[in-house]
Each structure stands twice: as C-alpha cells, then as structure tokens.
C-alpha atoms as a PDB file:
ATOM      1  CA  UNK A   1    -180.230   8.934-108.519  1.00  0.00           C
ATOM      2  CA  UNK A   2    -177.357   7.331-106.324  1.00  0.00           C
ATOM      3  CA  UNK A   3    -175.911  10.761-106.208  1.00  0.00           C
ATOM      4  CA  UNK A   4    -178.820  12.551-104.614  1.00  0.00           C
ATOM      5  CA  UNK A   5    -180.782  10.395-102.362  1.00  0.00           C
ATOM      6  CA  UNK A   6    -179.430  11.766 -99.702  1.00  0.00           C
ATOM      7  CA  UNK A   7    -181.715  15.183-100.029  1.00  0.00           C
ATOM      8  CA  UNK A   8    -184.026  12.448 -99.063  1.00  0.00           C
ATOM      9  CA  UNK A   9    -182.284  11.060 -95.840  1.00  0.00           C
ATOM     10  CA  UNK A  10    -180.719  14.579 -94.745  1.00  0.00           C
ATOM     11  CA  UNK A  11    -183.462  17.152 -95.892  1.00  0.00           C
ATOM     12  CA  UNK A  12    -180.570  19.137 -97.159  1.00  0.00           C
ATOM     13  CA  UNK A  13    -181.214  19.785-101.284  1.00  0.00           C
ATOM     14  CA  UNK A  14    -178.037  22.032-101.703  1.00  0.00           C
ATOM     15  CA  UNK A  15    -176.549  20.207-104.119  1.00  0.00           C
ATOM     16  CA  UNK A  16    -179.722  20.637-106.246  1.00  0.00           C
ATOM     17  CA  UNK A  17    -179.738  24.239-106.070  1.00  0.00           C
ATOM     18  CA  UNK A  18    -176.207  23.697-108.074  1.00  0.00           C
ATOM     19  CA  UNK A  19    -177.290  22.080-110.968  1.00  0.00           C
ATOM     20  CA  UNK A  20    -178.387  23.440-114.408  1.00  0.00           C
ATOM     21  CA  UNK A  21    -182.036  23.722-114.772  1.00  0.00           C
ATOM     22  CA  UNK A  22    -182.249  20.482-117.066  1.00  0.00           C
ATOM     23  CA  UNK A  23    -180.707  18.188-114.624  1.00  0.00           C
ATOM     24  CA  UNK A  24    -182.288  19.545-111.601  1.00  0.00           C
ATOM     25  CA  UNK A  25    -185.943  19.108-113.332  1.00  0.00           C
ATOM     26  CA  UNK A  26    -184.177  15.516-114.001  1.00  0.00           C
ATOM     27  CA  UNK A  27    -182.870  14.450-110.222  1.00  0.00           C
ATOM     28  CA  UNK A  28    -186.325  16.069-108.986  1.00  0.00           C
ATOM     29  CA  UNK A  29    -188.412  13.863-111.513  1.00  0.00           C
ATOM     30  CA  UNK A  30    -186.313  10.813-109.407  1.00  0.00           C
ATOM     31  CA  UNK A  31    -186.783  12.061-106.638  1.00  0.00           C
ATOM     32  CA  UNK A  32    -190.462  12.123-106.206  1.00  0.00           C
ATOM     33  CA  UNK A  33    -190.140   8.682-108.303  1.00  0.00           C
ATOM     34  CA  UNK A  34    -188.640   7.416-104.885  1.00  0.00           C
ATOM     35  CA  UNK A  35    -190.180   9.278-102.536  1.00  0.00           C
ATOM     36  CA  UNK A  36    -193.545   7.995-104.071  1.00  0.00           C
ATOM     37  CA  UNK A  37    -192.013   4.111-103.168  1.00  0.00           C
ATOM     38  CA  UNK A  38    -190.698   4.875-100.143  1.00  0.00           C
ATOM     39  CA  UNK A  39    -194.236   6.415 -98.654  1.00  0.00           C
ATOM     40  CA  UNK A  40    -191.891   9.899 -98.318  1.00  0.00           C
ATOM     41  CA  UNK A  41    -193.925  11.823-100.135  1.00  0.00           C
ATOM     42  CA  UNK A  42    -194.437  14.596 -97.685  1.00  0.00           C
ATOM     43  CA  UNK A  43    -190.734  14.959 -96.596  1.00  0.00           C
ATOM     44  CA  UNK A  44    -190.514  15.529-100.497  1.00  0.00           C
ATOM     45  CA  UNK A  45    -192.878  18.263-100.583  1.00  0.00           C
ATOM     46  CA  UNK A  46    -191.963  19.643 -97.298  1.00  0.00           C
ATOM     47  CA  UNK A  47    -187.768  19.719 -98.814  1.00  0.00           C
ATOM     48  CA  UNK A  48    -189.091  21.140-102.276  1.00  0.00           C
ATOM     49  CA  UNK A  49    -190.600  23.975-100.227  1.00  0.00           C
ATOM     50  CA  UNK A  50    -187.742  24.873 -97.891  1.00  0.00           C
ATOM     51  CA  UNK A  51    -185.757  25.268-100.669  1.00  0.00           C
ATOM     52  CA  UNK A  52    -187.567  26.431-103.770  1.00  0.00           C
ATOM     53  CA  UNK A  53    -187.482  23.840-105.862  1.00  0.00           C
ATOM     54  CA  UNK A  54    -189.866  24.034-108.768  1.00  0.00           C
ATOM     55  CA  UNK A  55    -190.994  22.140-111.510  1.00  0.00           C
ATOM     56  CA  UNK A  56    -189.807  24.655-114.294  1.00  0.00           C
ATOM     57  CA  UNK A  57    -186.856  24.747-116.229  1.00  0.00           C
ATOM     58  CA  UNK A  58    -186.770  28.318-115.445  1.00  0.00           C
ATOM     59  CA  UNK A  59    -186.016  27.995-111.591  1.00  0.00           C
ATOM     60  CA  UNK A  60    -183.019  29.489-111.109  1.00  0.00           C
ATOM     61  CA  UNK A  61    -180.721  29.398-107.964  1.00  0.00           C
ATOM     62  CA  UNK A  62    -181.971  31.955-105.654  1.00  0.00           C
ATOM     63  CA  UNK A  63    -179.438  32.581-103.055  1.00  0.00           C
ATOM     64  CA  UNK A  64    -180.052  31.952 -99.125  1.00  0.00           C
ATOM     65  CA  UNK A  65    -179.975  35.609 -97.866  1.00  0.00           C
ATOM     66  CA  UNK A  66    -183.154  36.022 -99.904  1.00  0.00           C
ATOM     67  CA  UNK A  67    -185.017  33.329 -98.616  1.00  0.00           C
ATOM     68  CA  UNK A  68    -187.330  33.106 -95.589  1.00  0.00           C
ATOM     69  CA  UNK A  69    -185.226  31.016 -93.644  1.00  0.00           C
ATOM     70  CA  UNK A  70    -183.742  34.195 -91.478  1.00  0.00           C
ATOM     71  CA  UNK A  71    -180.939  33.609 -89.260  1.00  0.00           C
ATOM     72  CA  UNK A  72    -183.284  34.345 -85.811  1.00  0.00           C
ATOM     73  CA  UNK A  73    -186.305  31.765 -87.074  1.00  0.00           C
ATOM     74  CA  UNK A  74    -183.007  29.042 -87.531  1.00  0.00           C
ATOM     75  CA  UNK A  75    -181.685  30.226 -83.828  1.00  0.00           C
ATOM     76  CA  UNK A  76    -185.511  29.734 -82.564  1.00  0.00           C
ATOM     77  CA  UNK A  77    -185.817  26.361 -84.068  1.00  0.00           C
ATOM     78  CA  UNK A  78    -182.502  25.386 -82.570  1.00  0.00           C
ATOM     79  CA  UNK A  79    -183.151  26.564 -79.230  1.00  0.00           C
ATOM     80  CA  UNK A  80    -186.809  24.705 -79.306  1.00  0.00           C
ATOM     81  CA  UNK A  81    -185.577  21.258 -80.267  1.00  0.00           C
ATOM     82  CA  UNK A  82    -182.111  20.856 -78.664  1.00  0.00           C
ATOM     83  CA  UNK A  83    -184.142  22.387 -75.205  1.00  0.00           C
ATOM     84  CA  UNK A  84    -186.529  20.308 -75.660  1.00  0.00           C
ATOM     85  CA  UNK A  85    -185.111  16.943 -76.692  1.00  0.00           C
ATOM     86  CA  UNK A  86    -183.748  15.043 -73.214  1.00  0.00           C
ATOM     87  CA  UNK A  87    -183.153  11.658 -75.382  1.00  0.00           C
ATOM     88  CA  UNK A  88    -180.999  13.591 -78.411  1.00  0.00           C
ATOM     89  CA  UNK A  89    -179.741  16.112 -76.359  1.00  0.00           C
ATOM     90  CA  UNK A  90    -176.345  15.739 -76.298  1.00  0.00           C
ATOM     91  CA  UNK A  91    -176.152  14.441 -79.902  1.00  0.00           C
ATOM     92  CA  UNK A  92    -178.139  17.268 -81.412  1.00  0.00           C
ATOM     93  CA  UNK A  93    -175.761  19.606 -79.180  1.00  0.00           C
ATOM     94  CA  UNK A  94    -172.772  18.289 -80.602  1.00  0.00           C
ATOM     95  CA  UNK A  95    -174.295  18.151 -83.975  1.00  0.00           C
ATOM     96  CA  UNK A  96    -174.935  22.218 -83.757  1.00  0.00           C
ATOM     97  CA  UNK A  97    -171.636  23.194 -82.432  1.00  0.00           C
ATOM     98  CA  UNK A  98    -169.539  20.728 -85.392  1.00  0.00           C
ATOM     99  CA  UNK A  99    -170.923  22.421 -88.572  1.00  0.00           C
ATOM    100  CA  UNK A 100    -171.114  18.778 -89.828  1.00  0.00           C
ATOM    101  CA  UNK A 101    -173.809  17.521 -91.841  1.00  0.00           C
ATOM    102  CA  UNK A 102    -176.194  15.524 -89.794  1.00  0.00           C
ATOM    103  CA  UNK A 103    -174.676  12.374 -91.201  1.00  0.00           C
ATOM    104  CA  UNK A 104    -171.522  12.974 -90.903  1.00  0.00           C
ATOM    105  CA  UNK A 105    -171.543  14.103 -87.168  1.00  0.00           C
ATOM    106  CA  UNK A 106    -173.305  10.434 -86.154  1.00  0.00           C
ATOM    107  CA  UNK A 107    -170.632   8.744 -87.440  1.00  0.00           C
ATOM    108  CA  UNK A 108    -168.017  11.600 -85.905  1.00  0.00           C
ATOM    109  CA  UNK A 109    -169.414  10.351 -82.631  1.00  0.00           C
ATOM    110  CA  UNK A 110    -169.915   6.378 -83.190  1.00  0.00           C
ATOM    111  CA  UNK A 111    -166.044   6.815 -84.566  1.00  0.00           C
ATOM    112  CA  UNK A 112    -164.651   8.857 -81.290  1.00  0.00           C
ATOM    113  CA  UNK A 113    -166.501   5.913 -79.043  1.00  0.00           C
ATOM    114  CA  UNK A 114    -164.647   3.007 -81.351  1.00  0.00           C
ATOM    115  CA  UNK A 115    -161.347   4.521 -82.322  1.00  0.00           C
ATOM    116  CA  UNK A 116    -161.002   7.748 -80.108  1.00  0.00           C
ATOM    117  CA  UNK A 117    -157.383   7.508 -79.508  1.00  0.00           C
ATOM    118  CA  UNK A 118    -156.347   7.349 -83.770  1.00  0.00           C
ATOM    119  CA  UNK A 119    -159.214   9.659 -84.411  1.00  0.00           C
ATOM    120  CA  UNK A 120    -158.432  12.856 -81.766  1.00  0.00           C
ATOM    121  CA  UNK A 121    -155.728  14.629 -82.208  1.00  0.00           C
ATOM    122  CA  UNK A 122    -154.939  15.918 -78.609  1.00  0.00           C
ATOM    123  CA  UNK A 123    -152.906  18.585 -79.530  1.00  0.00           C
ATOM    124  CA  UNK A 124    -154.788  20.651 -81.374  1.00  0.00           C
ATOM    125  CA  UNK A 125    -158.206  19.506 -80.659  1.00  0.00           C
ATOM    126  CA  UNK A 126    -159.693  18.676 -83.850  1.00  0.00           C
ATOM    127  CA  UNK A 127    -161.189  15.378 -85.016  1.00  0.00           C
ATOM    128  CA  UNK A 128    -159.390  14.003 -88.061  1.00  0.00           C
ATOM    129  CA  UNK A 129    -162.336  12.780 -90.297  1.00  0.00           C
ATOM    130  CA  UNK A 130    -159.043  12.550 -93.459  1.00  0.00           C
ATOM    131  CA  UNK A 131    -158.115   9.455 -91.492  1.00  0.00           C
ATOM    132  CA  UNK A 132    -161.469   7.527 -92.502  1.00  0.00           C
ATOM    133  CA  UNK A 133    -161.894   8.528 -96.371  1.00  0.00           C
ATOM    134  CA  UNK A 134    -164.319   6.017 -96.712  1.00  0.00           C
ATOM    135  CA  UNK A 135    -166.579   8.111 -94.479  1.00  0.00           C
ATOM    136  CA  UNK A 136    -165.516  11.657 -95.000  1.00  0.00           C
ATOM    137  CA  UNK A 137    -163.822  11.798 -98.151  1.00  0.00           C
ATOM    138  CA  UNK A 138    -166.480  11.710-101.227  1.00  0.00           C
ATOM    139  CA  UNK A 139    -166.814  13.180-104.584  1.00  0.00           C
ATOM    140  CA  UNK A 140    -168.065  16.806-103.791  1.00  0.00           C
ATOM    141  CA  UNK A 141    -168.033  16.328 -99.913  1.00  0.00           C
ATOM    142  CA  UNK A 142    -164.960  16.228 -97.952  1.00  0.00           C
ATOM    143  CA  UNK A 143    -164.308  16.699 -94.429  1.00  0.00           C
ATOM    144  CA  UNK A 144    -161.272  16.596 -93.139  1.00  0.00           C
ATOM    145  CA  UNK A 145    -161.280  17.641 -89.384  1.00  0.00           C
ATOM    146  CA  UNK A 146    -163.755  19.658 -87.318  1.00  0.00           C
ATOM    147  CA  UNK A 147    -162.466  22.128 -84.267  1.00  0.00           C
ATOM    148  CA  UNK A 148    -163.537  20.798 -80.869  1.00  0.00           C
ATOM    149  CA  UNK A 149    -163.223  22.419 -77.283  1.00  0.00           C
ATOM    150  CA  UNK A 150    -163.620  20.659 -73.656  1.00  0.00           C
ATOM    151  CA  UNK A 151    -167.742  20.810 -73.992  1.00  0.00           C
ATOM    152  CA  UNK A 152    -167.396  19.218 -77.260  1.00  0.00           C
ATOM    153  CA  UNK A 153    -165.384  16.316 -75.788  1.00  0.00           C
ATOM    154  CA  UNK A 154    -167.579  15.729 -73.150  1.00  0.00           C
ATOM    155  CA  UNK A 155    -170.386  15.311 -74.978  1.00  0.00           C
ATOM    156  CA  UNK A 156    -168.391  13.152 -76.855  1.00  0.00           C
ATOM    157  CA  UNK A 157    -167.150  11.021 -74.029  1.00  0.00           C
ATOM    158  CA  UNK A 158    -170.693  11.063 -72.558  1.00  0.00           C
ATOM    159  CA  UNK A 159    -173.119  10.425 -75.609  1.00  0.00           C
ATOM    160  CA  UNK A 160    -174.136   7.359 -77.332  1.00  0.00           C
ATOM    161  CA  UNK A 161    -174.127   6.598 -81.035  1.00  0.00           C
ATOM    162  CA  UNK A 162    -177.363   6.834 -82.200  1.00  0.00           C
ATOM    163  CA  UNK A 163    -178.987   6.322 -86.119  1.00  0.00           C
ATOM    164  CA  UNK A 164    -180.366   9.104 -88.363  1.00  0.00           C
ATOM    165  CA  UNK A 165    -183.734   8.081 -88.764  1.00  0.00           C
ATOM    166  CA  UNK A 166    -184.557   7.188 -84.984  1.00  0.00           C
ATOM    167  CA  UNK A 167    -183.274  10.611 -84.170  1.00  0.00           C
ATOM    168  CA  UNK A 168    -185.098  11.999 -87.065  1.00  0.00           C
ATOM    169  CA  UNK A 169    -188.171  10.716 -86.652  1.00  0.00           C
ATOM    170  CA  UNK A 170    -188.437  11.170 -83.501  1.00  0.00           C
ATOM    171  CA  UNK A 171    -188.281  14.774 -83.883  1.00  0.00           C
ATOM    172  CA  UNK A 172    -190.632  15.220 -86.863  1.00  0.00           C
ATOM    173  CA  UNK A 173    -193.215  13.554 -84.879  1.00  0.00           C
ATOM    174  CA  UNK A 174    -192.424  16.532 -81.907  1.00  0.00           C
ATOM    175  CA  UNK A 175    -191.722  19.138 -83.996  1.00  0.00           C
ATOM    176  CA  UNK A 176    -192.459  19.188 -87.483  1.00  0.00           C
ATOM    177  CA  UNK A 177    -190.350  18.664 -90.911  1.00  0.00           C
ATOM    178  CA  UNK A 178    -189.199  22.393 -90.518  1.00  0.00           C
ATOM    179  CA  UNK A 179    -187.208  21.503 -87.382  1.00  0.00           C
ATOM    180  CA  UNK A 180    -185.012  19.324 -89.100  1.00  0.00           C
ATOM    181  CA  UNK A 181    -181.160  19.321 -87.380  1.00  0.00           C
ATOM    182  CA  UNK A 182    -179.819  19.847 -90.957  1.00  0.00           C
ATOM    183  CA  UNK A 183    -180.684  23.574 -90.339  1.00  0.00           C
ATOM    184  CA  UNK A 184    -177.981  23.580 -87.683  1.00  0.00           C
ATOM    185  CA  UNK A 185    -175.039  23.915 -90.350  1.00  0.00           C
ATOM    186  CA  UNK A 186    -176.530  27.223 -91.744  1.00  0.00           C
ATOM    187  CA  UNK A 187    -176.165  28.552 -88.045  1.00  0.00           C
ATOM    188  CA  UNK A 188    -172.883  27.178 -87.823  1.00  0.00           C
ATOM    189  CA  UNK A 189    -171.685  28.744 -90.784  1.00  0.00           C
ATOM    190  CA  UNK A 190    -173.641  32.280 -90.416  1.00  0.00           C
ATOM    191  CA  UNK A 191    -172.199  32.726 -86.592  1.00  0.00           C
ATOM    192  CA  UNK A 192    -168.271  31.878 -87.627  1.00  0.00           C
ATOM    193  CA  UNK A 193    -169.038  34.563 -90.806  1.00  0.00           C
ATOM    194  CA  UNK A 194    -170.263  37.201 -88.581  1.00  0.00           C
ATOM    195  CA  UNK A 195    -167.894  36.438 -86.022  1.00  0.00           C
ATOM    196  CA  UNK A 196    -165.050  37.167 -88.694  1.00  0.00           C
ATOM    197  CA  UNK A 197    -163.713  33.690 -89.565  1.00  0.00           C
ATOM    198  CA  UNK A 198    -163.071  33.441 -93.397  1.00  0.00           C
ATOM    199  CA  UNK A 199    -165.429  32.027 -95.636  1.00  0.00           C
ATOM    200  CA  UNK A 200    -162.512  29.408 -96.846  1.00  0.00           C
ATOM    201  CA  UNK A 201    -162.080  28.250 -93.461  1.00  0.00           C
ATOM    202  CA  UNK A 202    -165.822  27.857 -93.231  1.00  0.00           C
ATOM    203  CA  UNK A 203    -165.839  25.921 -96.274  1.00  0.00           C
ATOM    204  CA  UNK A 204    -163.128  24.288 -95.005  1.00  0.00           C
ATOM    205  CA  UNK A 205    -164.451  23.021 -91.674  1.00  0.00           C
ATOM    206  CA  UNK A 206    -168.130  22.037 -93.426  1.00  0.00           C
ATOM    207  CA  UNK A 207    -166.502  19.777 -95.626  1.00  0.00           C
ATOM    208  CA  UNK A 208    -167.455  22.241 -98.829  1.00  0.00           C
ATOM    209  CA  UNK A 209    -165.350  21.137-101.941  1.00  0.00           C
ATOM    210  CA  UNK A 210    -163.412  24.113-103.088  1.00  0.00           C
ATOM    211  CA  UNK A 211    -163.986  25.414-106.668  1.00  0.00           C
ATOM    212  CA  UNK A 212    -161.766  27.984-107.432  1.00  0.00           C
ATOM    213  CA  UNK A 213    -157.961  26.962-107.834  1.00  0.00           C
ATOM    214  CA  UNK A 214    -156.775  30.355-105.142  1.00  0.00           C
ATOM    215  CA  UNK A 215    -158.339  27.759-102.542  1.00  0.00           C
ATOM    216  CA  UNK A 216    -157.289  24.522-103.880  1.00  0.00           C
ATOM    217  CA  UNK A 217    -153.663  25.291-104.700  1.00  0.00           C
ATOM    218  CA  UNK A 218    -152.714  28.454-103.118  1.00  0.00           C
ATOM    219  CA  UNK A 219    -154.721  29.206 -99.696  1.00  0.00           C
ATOM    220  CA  UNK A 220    -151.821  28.374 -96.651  1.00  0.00           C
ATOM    221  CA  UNK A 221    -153.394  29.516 -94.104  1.00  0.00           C
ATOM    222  CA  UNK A 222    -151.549  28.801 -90.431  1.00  0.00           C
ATOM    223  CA  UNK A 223    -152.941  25.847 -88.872  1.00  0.00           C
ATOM    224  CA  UNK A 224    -153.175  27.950 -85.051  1.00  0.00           C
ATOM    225  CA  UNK A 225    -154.311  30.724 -86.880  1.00  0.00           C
ATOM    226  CA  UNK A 226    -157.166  28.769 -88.384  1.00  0.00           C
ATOM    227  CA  UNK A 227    -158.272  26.691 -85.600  1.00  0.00           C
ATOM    228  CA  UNK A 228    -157.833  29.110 -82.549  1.00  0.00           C
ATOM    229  CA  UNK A 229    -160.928  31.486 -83.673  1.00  0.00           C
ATOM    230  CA  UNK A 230    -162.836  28.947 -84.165  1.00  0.00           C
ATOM    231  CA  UNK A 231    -162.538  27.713 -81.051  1.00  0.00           C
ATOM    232  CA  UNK A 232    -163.029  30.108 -79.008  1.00  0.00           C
ATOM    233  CA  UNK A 233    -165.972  30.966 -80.694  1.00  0.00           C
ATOM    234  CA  UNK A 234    -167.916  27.936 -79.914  1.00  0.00           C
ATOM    235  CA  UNK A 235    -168.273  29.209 -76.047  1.00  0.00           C
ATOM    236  CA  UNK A 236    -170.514  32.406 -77.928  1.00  0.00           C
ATOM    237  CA  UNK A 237    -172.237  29.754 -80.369  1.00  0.00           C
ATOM    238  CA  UNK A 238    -173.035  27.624 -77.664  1.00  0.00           C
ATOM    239  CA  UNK A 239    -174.663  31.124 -75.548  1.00  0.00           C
ATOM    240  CA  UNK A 240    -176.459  31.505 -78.666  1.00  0.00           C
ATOM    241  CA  UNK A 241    -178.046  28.395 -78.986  1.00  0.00           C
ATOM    242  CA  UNK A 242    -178.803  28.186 -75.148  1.00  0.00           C
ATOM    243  CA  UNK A 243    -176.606  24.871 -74.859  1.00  0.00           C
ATOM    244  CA  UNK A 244    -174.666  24.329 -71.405  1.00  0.00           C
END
C-alpha cells in the first residue's frame, strides 16, 4: 500500500496500469480499503474511470492513444483552469510548462524560494532536483533536472509555495475531478513528442525510470543538444496553453 497511495494524493494511477493483473486487482482492493477511511471514495471512482481500471483479472493495459483523454480535451482543460485560477495561477503555470508531477513541482518551487542559489544552475538553466535525492530520487521515480527559460524563473521568483491539497481542492470544488493538474504532464510530454524531442529525453526530463539497458548504459546524448530544444519550445507550449 505504501507504494501506491499516491494515485490517491496525485490522481495519477500510471504505475497501476504497469502491474500484472493479480497485483493490480491487489493494490486496487487497498486502495478503495483507504479511500473508504479516508471519506475519498469518489476521487477513487472518479481515478478508476480516467484510467480504466477494472475489477477483473482480465484488464489489460490499454495504451493512452486509445483512450478518450485526446490531446485537444487535455489543452481545453488546461486553458480553463490555469485562465481561470487568479490564486494558483502562477503555480499551476509553472506546473504545466515543467513536465513534473504535481508533487514534485511544489516542492521544485518551495526548494528554488529556500535554496535557489545551490539548486539553479545559471548556466544552463535547469533546476537540479539530483541535488535533493531525498525528494527527487525514489525507487521508480527519478528526476534529475527540469529545463527552465526566463518565464519559468519569474514565476519562480514571483510565486509562493503552496500545498497539494489546498491547491487541489480548491480546484475540484471549481472545476471538477477531471480537471485535475496531473493531466498537465501528458501535455507536456505529447507537445515535446510532436515537436521532435526524443522520447528518452522526455523520459528523461519527467523523471521516467528507464527500462531498457540502450538508455541506462549507453544513451550520451550532448547536454546543449538536449536542453536547447527543449527550451525553446516552451515559448510554443506556453502559446498553446494560453499562458503569458
């Protein structure tokens, strides 16, 4: 159960979707166990949906492209909650343009405002999460920097930590479960694949653990050849989410 309570806090069940039928049945029994005891029984429902969990052994992993969650109703649900969220703004902005899980960008930001000068690397303008393991570093979740430009940093320098469950809360009671931030990583990653940035480096930058030993051993890419893309694709993200 420790290792999956989270799809409770961050409405992201990914990790299910990876396990073998047995053991998903078995983390989703313990799930609803806790969501039951922590009065979260809808959020439970309203995760199983988004993602197709079901209660049969049979469920198998059906990938993303097939689902109903298209790439334009994501964009739309973007656009409506960053536009329309004046106390979040600036966090939900920064959360979009990261590719962080939602988690993991709050504490990107309460980090920059208590140890900005260890934690930005000038130079190449990329947060280095690799210096707070603790944080960053887990089991099957690891990441290790995330690309910023000057908007980024501004909304850095000018927004204040705030906690996942104020922010969350406040909007599922605007907008719904299906508005949840945690969608904003699926944009993220869709708009750097289309605009030719390699899946690696996606995985990479999201903090995906690598499973094949080409990318754990052997992938070299050059670090300006990585990053620079990237970057300068975050002005086009930003266009497409209707930020700045």
């Amino acid at each position: 159960m420790r290792r999956y309570y989270h799809v409770l806090i961050t409405s992201d069940a990914s990790d299910l979707l990876l396990l073998k039928p047995r053991l998903r049945l078995d983390a989703m029994t313990a799930l609803g166990m806790l969501a039951k005891v922590l009065g979260m029984r809808e959020r439970w429902r309203a995760i199983r949906e988004a993602y197709g969990l079901k209660w049969s052994r049979e469920m198998s992993y059906v990938p993303a492209i097939l689902t109903s969650q298209t790439y334009s109703s994501l964009i739309d649900r973007a656009r409506k909650v960053i536009g329309s969220s004046d106390r979040y703004r600036g966090v939900l902005e920064f959360i979009a343009l990261s590719g962080l899980r939602v988690g993991e960008a709050l504490d990107a930001i309460r980090l920059y405002h208590s140890d900005a000068e260890n934690y930005l690397n000038r130079e190449l303008m990329v947060l280095e999460h690799f210096k707070y393991p603790a944080i960053f570093i887990r089991k099957t979740k690891k990441a290790y920097i995330t690309v910023i430009d000057g908007y980024m940093l501004d909304l850095l320098e000018s927004t204040e930590p705030v906690t996942y469950n104020a922010m969350s809360m406040s909007i599922k009671r605007r907008f719904g479960s299906d508005h949840c931030p945690s969608t904003f990583r699926k944009i993220w990653a869709t708009f750097m694949r289309r605009r030719g940035i390699e899946p690696e480096v996606i995985d990479l930058l999201q903090g995906r653990t690598p499973r094949s030993i080409f990318l754990r051993h052997y992938y070299r890419p050059d670090i300006n050849a990585l990053l620079g893309p990237v970057r300068e694709n975050l002005r086009l993200l930003r266009r497409e989410l209707g930020i700045g």
